[in-house]
Protein backbone atom coordinates (compact mmCIF):
# COMPACT_ATOMS: atom_id res chain seq x y z
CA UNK A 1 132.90 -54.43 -1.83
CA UNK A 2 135.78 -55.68 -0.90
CA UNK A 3 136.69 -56.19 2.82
CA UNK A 4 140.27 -54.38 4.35
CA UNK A 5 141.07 -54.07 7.61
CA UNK A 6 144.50 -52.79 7.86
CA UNK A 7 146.50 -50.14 5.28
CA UNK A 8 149.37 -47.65 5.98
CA UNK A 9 149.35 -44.06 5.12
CA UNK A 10 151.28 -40.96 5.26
CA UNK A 11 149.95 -37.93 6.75
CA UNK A 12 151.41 -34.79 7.52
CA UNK A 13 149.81 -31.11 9.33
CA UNK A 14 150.18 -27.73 7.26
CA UNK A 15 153.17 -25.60 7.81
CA UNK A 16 152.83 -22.40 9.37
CA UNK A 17 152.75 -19.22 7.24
CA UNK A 18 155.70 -17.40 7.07
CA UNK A 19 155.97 -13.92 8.73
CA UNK A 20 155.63 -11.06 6.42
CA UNK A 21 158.56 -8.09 6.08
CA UNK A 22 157.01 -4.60 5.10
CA UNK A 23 156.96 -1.42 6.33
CA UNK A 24 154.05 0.95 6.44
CA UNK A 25 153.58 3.32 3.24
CA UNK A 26 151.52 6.45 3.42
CA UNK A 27 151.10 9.52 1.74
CA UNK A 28 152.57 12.35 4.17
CA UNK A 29 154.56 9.71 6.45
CA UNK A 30 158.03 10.26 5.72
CA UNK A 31 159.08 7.01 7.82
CA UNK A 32 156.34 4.39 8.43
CA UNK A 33 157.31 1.31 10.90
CA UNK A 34 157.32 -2.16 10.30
CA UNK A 35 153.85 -3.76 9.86
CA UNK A 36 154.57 -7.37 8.60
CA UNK A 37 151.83 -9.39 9.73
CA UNK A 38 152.37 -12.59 11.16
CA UNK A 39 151.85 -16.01 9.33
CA UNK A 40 148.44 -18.56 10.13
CA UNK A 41 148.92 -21.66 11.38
CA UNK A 42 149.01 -24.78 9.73
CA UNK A 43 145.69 -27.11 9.61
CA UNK A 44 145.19 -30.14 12.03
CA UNK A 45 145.10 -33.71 10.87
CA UNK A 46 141.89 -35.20 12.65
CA UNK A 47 140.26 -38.49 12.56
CA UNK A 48 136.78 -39.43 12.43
CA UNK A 49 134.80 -42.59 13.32
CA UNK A 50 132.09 -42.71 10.63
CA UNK A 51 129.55 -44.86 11.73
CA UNK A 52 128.56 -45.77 8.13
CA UNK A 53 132.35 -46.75 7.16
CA UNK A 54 132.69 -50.36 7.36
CA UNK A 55 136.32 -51.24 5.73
CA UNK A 56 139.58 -49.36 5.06
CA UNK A 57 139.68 -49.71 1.15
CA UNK A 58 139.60 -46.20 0.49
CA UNK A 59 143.31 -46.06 1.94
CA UNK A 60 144.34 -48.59 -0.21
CA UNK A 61 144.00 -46.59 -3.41
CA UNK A 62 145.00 -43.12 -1.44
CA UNK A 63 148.06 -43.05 0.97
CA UNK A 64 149.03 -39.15 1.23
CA UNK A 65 147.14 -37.11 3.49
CA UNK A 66 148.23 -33.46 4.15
CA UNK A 67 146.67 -30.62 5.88
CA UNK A 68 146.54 -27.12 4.39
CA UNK A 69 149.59 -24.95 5.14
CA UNK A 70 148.96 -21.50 6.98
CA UNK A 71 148.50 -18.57 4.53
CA UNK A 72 151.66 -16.13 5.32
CA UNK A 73 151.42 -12.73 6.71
CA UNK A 74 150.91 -9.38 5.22
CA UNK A 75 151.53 -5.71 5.80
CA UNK A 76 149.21 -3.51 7.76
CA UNK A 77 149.63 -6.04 10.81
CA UNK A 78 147.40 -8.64 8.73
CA UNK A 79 147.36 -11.74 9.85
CA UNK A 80 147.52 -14.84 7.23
CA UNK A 81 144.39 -17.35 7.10
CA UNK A 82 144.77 -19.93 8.86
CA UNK A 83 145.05 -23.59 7.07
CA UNK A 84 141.91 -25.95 6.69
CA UNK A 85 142.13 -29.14 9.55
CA UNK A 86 142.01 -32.51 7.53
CA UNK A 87 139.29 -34.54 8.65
CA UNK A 88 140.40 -38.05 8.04
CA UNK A 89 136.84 -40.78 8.41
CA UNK A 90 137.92 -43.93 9.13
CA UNK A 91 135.49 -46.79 9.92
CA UNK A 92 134.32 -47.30 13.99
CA UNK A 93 137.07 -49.36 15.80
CA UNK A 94 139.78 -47.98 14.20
CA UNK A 95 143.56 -48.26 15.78
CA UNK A 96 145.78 -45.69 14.63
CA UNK A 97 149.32 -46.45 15.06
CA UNK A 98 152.76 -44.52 15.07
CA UNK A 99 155.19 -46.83 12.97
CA UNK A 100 157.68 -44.66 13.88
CA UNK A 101 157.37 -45.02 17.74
CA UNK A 102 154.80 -48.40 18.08
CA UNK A 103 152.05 -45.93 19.93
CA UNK A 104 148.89 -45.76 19.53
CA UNK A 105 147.51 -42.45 19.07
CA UNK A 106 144.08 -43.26 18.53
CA UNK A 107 141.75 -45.55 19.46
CA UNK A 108 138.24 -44.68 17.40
CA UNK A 109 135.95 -46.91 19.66
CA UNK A 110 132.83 -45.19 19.57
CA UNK A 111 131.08 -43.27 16.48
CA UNK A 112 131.35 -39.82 15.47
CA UNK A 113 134.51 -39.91 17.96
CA UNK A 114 137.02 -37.02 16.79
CA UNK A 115 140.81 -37.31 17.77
CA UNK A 116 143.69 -34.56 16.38
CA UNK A 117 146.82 -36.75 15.82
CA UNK A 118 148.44 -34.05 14.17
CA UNK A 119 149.17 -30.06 14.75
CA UNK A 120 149.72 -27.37 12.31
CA UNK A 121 153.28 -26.00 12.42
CA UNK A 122 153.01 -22.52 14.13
CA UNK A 123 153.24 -19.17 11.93
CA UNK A 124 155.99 -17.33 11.80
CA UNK A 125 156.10 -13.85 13.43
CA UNK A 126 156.07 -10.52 10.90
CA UNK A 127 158.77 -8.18 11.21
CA UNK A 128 156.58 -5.48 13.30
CA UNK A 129 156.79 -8.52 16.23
CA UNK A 130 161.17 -7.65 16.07
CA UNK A 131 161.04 -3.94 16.76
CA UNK A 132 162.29 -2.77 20.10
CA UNK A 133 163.53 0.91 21.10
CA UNK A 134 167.06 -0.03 19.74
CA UNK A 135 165.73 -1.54 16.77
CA UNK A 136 163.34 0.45 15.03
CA UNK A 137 163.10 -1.03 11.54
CA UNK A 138 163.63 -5.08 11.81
CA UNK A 139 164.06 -5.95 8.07
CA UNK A 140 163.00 -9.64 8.55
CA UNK A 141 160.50 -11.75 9.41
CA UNK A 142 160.52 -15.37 10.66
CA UNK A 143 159.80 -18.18 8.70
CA UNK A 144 156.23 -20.61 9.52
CA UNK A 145 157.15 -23.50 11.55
CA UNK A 146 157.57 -26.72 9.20
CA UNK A 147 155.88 -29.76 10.50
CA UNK A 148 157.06 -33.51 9.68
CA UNK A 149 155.84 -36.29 7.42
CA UNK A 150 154.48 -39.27 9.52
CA UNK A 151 153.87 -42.98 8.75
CA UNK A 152 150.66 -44.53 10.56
CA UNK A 153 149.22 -47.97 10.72
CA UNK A 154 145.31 -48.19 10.46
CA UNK A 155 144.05 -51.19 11.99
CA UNK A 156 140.18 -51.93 11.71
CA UNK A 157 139.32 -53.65 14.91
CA UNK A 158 135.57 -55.06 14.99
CA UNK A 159 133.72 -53.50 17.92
CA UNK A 160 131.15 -56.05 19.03
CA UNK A 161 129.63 -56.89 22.43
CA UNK A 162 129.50 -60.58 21.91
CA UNK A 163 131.62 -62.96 18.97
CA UNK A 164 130.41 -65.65 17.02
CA UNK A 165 133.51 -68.00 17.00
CA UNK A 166 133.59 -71.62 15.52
CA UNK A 167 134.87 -73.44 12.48
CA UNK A 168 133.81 -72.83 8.86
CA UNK A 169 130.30 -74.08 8.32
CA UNK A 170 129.05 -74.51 11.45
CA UNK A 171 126.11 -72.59 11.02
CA UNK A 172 127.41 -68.75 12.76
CA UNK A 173 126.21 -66.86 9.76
CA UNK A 174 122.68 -68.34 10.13
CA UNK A 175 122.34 -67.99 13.51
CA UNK A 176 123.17 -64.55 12.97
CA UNK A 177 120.31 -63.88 10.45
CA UNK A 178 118.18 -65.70 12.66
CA UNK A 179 119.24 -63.21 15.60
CA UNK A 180 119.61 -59.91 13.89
CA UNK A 181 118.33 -57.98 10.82
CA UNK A 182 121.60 -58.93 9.47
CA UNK A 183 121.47 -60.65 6.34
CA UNK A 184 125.41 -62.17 5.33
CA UNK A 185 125.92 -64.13 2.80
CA UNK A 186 124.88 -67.78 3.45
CA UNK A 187 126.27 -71.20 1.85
CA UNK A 188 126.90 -74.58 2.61
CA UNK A 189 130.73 -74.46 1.52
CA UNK A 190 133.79 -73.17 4.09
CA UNK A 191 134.68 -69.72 3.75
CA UNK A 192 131.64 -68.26 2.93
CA UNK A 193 132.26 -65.92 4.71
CA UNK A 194 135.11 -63.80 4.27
CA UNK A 195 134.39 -59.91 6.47
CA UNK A 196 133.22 -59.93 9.88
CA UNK A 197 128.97 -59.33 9.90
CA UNK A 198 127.59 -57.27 12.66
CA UNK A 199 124.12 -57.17 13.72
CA UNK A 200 121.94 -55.61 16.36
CA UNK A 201 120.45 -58.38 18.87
CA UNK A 202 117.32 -56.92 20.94
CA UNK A 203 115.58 -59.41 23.78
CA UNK A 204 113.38 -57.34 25.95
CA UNK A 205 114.38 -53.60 26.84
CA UNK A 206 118.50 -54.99 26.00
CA UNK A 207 120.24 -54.46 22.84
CA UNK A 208 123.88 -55.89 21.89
CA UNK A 209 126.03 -56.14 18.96
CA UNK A 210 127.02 -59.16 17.46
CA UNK A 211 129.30 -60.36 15.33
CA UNK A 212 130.09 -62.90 12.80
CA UNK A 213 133.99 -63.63 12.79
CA UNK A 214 134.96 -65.74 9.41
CA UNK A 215 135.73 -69.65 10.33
CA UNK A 216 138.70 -70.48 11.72
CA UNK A 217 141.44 -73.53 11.00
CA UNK A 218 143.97 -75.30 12.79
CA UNK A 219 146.91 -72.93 12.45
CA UNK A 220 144.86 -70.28 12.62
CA UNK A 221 147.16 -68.76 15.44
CA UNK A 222 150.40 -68.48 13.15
CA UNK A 223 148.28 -66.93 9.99
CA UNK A 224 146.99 -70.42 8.37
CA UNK A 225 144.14 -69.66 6.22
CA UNK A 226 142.25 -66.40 7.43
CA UNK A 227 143.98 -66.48 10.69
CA UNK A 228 145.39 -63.50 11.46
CA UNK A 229 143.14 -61.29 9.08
CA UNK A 230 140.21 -62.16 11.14
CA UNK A 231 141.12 -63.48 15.08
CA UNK A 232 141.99 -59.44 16.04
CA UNK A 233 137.96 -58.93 15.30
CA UNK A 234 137.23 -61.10 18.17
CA UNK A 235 139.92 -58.84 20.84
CA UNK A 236 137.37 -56.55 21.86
CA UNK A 237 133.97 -58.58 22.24
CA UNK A 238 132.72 -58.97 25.57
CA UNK A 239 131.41 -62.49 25.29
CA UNK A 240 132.51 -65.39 23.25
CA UNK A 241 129.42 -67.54 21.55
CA UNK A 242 131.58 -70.65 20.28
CA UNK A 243 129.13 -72.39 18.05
CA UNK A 244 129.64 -76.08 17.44
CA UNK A 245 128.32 -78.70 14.72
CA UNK A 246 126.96 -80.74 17.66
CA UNK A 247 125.52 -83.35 15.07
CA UNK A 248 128.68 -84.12 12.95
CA UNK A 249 127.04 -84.12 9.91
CA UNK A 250 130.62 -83.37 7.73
CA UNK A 251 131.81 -86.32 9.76
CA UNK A 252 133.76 -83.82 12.17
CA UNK A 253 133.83 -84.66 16.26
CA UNK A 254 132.07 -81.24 18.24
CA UNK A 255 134.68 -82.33 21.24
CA UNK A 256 137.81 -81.74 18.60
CA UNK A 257 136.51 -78.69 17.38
CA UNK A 258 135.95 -77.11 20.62
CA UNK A 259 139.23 -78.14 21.81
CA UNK A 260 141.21 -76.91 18.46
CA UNK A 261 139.37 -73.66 18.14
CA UNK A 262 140.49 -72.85 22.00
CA UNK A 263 143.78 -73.89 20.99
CA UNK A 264 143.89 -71.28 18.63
CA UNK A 265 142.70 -68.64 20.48
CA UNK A 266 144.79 -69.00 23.88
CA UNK A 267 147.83 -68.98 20.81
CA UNK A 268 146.57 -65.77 19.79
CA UNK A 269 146.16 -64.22 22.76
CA UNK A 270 145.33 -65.41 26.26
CA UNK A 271 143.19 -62.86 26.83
CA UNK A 272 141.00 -63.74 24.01
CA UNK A 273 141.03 -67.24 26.04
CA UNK A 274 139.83 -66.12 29.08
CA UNK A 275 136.82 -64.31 28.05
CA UNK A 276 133.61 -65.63 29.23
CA UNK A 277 132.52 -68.25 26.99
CA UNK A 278 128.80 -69.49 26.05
CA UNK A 279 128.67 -72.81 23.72
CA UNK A 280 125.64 -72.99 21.11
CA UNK A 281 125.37 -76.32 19.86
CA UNK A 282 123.82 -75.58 16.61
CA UNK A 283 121.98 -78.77 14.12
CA UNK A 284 119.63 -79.97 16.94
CA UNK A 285 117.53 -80.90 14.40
CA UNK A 286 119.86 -83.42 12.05
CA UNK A 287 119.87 -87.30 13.50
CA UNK A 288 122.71 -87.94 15.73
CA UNK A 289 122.46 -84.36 17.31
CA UNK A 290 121.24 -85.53 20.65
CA UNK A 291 123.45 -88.38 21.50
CA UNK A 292 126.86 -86.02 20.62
CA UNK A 293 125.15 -83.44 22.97
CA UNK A 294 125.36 -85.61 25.80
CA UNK A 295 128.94 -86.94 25.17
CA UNK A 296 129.98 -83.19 24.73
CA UNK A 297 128.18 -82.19 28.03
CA UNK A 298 130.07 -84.43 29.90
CA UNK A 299 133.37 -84.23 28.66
CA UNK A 300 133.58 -80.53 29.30
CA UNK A 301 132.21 -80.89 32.75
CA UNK A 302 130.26 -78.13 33.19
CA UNK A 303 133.77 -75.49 31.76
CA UNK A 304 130.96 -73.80 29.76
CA UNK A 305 127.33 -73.11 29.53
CA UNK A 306 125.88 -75.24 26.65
CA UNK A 307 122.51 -74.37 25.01
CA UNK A 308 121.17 -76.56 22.38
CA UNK A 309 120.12 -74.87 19.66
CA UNK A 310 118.76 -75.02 15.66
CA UNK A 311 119.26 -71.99 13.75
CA UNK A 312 117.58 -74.07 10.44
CA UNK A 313 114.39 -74.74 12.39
CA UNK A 314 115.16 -71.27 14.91
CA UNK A 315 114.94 -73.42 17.74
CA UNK A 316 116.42 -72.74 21.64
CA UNK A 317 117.45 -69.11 21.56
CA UNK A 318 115.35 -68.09 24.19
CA UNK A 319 118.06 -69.47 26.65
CA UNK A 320 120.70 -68.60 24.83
CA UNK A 321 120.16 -64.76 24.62
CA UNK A 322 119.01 -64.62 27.85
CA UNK A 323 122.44 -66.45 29.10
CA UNK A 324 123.93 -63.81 27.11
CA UNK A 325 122.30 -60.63 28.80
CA UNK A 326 122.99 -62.18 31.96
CA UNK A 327 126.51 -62.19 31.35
CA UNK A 328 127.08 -58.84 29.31
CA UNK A 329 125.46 -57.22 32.66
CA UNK A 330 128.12 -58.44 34.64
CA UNK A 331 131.02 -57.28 32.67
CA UNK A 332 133.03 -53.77 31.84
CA UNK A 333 132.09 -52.01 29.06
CA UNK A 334 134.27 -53.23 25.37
CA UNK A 335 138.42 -52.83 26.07
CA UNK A 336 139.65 -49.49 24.61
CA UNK A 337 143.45 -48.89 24.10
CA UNK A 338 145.63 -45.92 26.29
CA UNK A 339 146.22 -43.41 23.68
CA UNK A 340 149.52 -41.63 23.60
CA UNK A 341 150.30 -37.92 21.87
CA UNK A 342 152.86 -38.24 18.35
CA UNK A 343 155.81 -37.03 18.99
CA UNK A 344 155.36 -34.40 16.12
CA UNK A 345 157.58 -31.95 15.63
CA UNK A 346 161.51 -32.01 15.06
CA UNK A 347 163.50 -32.13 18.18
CA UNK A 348 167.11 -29.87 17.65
CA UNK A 349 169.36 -31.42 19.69
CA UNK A 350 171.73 -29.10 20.64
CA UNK A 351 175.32 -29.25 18.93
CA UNK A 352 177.35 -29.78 15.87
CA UNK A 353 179.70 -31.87 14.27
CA UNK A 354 182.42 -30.70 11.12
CA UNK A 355 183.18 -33.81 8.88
CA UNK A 356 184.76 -34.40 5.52
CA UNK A 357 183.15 -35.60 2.93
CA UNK A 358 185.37 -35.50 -0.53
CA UNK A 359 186.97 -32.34 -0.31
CA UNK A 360 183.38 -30.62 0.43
CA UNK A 361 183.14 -29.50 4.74
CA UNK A 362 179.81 -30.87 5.60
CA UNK A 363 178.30 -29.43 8.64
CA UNK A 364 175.52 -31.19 10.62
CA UNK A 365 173.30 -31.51 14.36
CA UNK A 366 170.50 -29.61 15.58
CA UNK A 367 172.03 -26.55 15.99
CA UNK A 368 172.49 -26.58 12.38
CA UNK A 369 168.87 -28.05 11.50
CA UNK A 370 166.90 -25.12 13.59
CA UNK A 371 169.04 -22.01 12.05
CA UNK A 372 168.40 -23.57 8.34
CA UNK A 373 164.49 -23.47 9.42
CA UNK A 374 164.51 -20.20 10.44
CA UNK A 375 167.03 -18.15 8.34
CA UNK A 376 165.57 -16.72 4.90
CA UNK A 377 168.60 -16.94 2.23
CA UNK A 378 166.84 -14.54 0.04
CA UNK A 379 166.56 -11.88 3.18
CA UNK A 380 169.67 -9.36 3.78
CA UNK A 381 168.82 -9.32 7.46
CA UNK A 382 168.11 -13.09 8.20
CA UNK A 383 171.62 -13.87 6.39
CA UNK A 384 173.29 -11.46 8.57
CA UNK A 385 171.72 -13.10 12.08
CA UNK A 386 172.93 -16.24 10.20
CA UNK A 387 176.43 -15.34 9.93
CA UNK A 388 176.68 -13.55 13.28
CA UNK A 389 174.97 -17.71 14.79
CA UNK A 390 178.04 -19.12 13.25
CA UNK A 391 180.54 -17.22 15.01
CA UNK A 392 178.50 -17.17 18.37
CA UNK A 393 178.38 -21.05 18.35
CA UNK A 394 181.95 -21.21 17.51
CA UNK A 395 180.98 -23.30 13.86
CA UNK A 396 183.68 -20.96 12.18
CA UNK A 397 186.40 -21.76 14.14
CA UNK A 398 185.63 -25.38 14.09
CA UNK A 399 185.54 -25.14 9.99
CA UNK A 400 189.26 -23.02 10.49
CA UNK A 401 190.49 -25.63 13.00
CA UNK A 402 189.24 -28.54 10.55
CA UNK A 403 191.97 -26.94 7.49
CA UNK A 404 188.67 -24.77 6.06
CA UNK A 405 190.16 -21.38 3.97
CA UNK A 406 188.99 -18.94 0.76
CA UNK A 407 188.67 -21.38 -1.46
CA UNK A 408 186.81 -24.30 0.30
CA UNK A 409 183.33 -25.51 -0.26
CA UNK A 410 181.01 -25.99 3.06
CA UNK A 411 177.69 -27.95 3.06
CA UNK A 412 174.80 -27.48 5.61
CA UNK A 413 171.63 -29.63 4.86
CA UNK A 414 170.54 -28.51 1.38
CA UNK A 415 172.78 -25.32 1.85
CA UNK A 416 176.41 -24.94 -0.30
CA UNK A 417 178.30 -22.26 0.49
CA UNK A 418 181.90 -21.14 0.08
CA UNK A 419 183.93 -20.16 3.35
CA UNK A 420 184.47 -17.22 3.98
CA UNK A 421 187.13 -16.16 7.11
């Protein structure tokens, strides 16, 4: 299966219903009132962390998701249905991200976690909802609120107590078989691995997660090789295991590699350097293993624990995992991002502008945008409240001040109308 850890989709919540217009009918009642029903509300977008997701392919081949719009109202004070939510499953340690804005509105840490991102637009109100004493028989109805399409970032960020960090072939996807019931794919070529592997680590009454972050290269910082794809799996762990070829058996020096792979992290991100940090220095067992250990040991002076290890012969992880629940005891539970609301719905600024475009008066501003999504063109009543905004927010006489007569054409939105004085 192949391995994706970021994809951008569109989603969008139902519309409200709209409002129904009816009056009551009977047999024997001369006169019934108005009983339009009002409309349902639209459904929810929701995510959900599904512990048995592991990779965001499924939004590579799918990008539109849209909740079910509000059923509209009908007579005899009915209300419409309201629209289905949209459950969206997205794999545990999941970002979701506004493009729009840059916030993150989710943060799908832990499993089965459920987070709306999205409302349903609001129905819209029947006609029985207009009468009054003065106004006996309303005629129309308002329309369901319309909610926006929005663009979001999904971002698959590994959630793992402690990383296995190092470069390619140094033995992390071993040590993690040897640690775990994990079983990656091992072979003695760079790049084997190519998805982060998590397993479950249990010593005594403690269990951890672990994971296997693909090898990293010089360069790694700026997006050489896996870079990028792979170093934002390593953000959240607790505890960094940096696992060295202490023996040099590809004719590499351990001290380099540890030096180049912290390079590359404090590039990333300094906070991803100053994690605690454990070294395992893995191939104990080849010729030549012992000597480097020593050298290593004292050039670091003591900056890190160093535990000695042979995942080939499973050798020395007593020490190391107990180093390791030692430490996870003394830290805060894995980071978790502030999550901030969407802005969802359309803001109407207040105001208007009259421009020219051709010979065609084109209207536009939020005044104009909110009485286009709540007038009814097809509804004698609506267009009358329509008219009767125009004059009340003075649009006519900006269109007469602006050379508008008889015989000229005025646009609003989608709208094209002739003028009429």
């Amino acid at each position: 299966m192949q391995f994706v850890d970021k994809a951008k989709v569109l989603i969008k919540a139902g519309d409200g219903g709209d409002g129904c217009s009816s009056f009551h009918r009977e047999k024997y009642v001369a006169k019934g009132g108005p009983d339009g029903g009002d409309g349902g509300r639209g459904g929810n977008v929701v995510f959900f962390a599904d512990p048995n997701m592991s990779t965001l392919l499924d939004f590579k081949f799918m990008r539109h998701y849209r909740a079910e719009r509000g059923e509209g109202g009908k007579a005899k004070l009915s209300h419409g249905k309201n629209g289905e939510d949209l459950l969206i499953k997205v794999p545990v340690g999941t970002l979701v991200r506004d493009l729009q804005t840059g916030r993150i509105v989710a943060d799908m840490h832990e499993p089965e976690k459920t987070r709306i991102v999205l409302h349903g637009g609001k129905g819209g109100k029947g006609n029985a909802r207009f009468a009054t004493p003065t106004r006996q028989s309303p005629r129309f109805s308002q329309p369901g609120q319309k909610t926006l399409e929005h663009e979001v970032e999904l971002e698959l960020k590994t959630i793992a107590d402690v990383g296995l960090v190092g470069l390619p072939n140094v033995g992390k996807s071993t040590m993690l078989s040897v640690l775990t019931s994990a079983r990656p794919k091992i072979a003695n070529y760079h790049f084997t691995t190519l998805t982060p592997n998590l397993g479950v680590v249990r010593r005594y009454d403690q269990t951890f997660v672990m994971a296997d972050i693909p090898g990293l290269i010089e360069g790694a910082a700026e997006g050489a090789g896996l870079g990028h794809d792979f170093l934002r799996h390593v953000e959240r762990t607790r505890v960094l295991v940096h696992v060295l070829d202490i023996s040099g058996s590809e004719g590499r020096n351990p001290l380099e590699d540890y030096r180049q792979i912290e390079s590359e992290l404090a590039q990333y991100s300094p906070a991803l350097a100053s994690l605690p940090q454990i070294i395992a220095a893995n191939k104990m067992d080849i010729t030549g293993a012992e000597e480097n250990l020593e050298l290593f040991a004292a050039a670091i002076d003591g900056k890190a624990q160093v535990f000695p290890v042979s995942a080939a012969t499973v050798q020395g992880f007593d020490a190391l995992l107990d180093a390791i629940v030692r430490t996870l005891a003394t830290l805060p539970k894995t980071f978790v991002y502030d999550e901030e609301d969407m802005i969802e719905g359309r803001r109407y600024t207040p105001g208007f502008e009259v421009r020219m475009e051709g010979e065609v008066f084109v209207v536009e501003g939020g005044s104009i945008e909110y009485l286009l999504d709540t007038t009814y063109a097809d509804d004698e009543e609506s267009m009358r409240r329509f008219q009767q905004f125009l004059n009340k927010e003075g649009i006519i006489a900006a269109l007469r001040a602006q050379g508008a007569t008889q015989e000229s054409t005025v646009r609003m939105g989608e709208w094209e109308f002739d003028f009429i004085d």
